[in-house]
C-alpha atoms as a PDB file:
ATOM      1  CA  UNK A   1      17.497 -43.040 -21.450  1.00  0.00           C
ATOM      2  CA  UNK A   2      17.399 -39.387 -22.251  1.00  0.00           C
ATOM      3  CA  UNK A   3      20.634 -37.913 -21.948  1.00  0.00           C
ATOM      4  CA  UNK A   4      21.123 -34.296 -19.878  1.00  0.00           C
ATOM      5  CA  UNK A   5      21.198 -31.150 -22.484  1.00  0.00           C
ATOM      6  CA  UNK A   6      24.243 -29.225 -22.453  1.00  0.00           C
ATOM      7  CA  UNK A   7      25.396 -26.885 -19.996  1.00  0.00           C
ATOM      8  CA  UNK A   8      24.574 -23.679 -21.403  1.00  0.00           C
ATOM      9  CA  UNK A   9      20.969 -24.766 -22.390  1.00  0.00           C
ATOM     10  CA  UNK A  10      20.764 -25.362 -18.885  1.00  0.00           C
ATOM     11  CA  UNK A  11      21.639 -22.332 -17.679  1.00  0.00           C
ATOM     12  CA  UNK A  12      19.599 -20.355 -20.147  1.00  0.00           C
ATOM     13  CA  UNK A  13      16.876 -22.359 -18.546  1.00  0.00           C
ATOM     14  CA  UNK A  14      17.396 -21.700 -14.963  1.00  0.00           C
ATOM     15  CA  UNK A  15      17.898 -17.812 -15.842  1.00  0.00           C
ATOM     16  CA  UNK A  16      14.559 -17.842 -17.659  1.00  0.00           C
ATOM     17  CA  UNK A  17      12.711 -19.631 -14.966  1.00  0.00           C
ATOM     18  CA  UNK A  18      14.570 -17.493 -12.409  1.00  0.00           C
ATOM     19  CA  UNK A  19      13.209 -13.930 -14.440  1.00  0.00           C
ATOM     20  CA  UNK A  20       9.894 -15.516 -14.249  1.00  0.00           C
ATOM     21  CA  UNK A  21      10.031 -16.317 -10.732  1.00  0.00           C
ATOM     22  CA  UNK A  22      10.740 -12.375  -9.955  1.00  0.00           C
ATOM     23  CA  UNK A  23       8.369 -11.066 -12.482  1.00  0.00           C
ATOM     24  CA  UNK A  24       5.846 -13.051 -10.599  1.00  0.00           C
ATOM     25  CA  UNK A  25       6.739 -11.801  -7.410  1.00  0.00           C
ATOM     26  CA  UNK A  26       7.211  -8.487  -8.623  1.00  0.00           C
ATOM     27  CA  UNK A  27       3.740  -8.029  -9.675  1.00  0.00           C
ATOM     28  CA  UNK A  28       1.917  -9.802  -6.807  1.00  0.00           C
ATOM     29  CA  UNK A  29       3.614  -7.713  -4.203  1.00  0.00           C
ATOM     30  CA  UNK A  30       3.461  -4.151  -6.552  1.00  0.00           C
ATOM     31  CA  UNK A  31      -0.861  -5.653  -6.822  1.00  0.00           C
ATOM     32  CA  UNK A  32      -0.936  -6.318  -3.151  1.00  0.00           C
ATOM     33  CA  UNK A  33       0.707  -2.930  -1.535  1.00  0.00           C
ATOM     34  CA  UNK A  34       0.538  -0.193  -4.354  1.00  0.00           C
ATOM     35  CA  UNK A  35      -2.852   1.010  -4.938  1.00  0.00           C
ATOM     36  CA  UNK A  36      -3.553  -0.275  -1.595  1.00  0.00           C
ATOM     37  CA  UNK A  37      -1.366   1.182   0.391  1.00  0.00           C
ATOM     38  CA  UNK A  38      -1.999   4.625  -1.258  1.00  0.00           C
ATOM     39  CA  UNK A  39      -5.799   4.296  -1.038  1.00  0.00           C
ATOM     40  CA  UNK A  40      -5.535   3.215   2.518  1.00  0.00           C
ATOM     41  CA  UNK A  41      -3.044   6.254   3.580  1.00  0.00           C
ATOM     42  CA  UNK A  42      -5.651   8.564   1.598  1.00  0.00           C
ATOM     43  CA  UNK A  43      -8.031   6.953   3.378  1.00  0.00           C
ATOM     44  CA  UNK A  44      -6.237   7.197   7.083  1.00  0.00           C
ATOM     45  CA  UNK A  45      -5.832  10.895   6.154  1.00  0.00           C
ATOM     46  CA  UNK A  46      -9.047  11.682   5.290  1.00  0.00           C
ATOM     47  CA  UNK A  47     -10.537   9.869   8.943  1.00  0.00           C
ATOM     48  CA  UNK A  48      -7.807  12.356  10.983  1.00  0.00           C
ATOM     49  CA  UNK A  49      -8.313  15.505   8.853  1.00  0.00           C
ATOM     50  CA  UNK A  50     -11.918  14.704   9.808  1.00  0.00           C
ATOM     51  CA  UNK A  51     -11.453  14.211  13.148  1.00  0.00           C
ATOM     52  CA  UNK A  52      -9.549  17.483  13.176  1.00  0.00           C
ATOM     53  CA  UNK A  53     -12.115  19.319  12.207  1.00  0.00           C
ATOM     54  CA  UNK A  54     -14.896  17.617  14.808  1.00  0.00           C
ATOM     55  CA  UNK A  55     -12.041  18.420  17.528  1.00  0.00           C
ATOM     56  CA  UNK A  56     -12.031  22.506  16.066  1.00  0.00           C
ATOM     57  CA  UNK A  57     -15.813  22.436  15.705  1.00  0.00           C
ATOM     58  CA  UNK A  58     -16.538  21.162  19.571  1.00  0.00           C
ATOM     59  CA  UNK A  59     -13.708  23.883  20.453  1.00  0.00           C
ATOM     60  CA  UNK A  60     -15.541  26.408  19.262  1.00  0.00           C
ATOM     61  CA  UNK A  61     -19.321  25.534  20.313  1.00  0.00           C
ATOM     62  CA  UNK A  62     -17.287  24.983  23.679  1.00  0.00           C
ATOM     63  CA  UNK A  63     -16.983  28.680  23.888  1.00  0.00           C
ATOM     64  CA  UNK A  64     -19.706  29.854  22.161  1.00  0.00           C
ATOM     65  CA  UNK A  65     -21.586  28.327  24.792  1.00  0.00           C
ATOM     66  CA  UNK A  66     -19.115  30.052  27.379  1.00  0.00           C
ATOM     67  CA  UNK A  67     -19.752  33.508  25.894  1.00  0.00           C
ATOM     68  CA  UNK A  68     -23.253  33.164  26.225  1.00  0.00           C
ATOM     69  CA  UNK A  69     -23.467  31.974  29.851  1.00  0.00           C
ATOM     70  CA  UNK A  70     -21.588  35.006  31.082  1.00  0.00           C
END
């Protein structure tokens, strides 16, 4: 029957497994909401600056058109 290895080889074991366990999770959540998140905000910007200017552009054809029917 093996016997258990010493304490400290132990513990040098658990703290590497432990760093590995964070690394991992580190880098799947930094993959998951980084460029993500950024591209979708850019994105989400993009759609309301857009619908900013629709919004101005109706404004103004709005009186345009009132201008001319007077």
């Amino acid at each position: 029957m093996a016997g258990r290895p010493p304490q400290g080889i132990q513990m040098l074991g658990s703290l590497l497994v432990a760093v590995a366990i964070v690394a991992a999770a580190i880098a799947i959540v930094t993959a998951h909401f980084g460029p993500t998140s950024s591209a979708e905000l850019d994105a989400r910007e993009e759609r309301l600056e857009q619908r900013e200017e629709n919004i101005e552009e109706r404004q103004e054809l709005e009186e345009e058109r009132r201008e001319r029917d007077r």
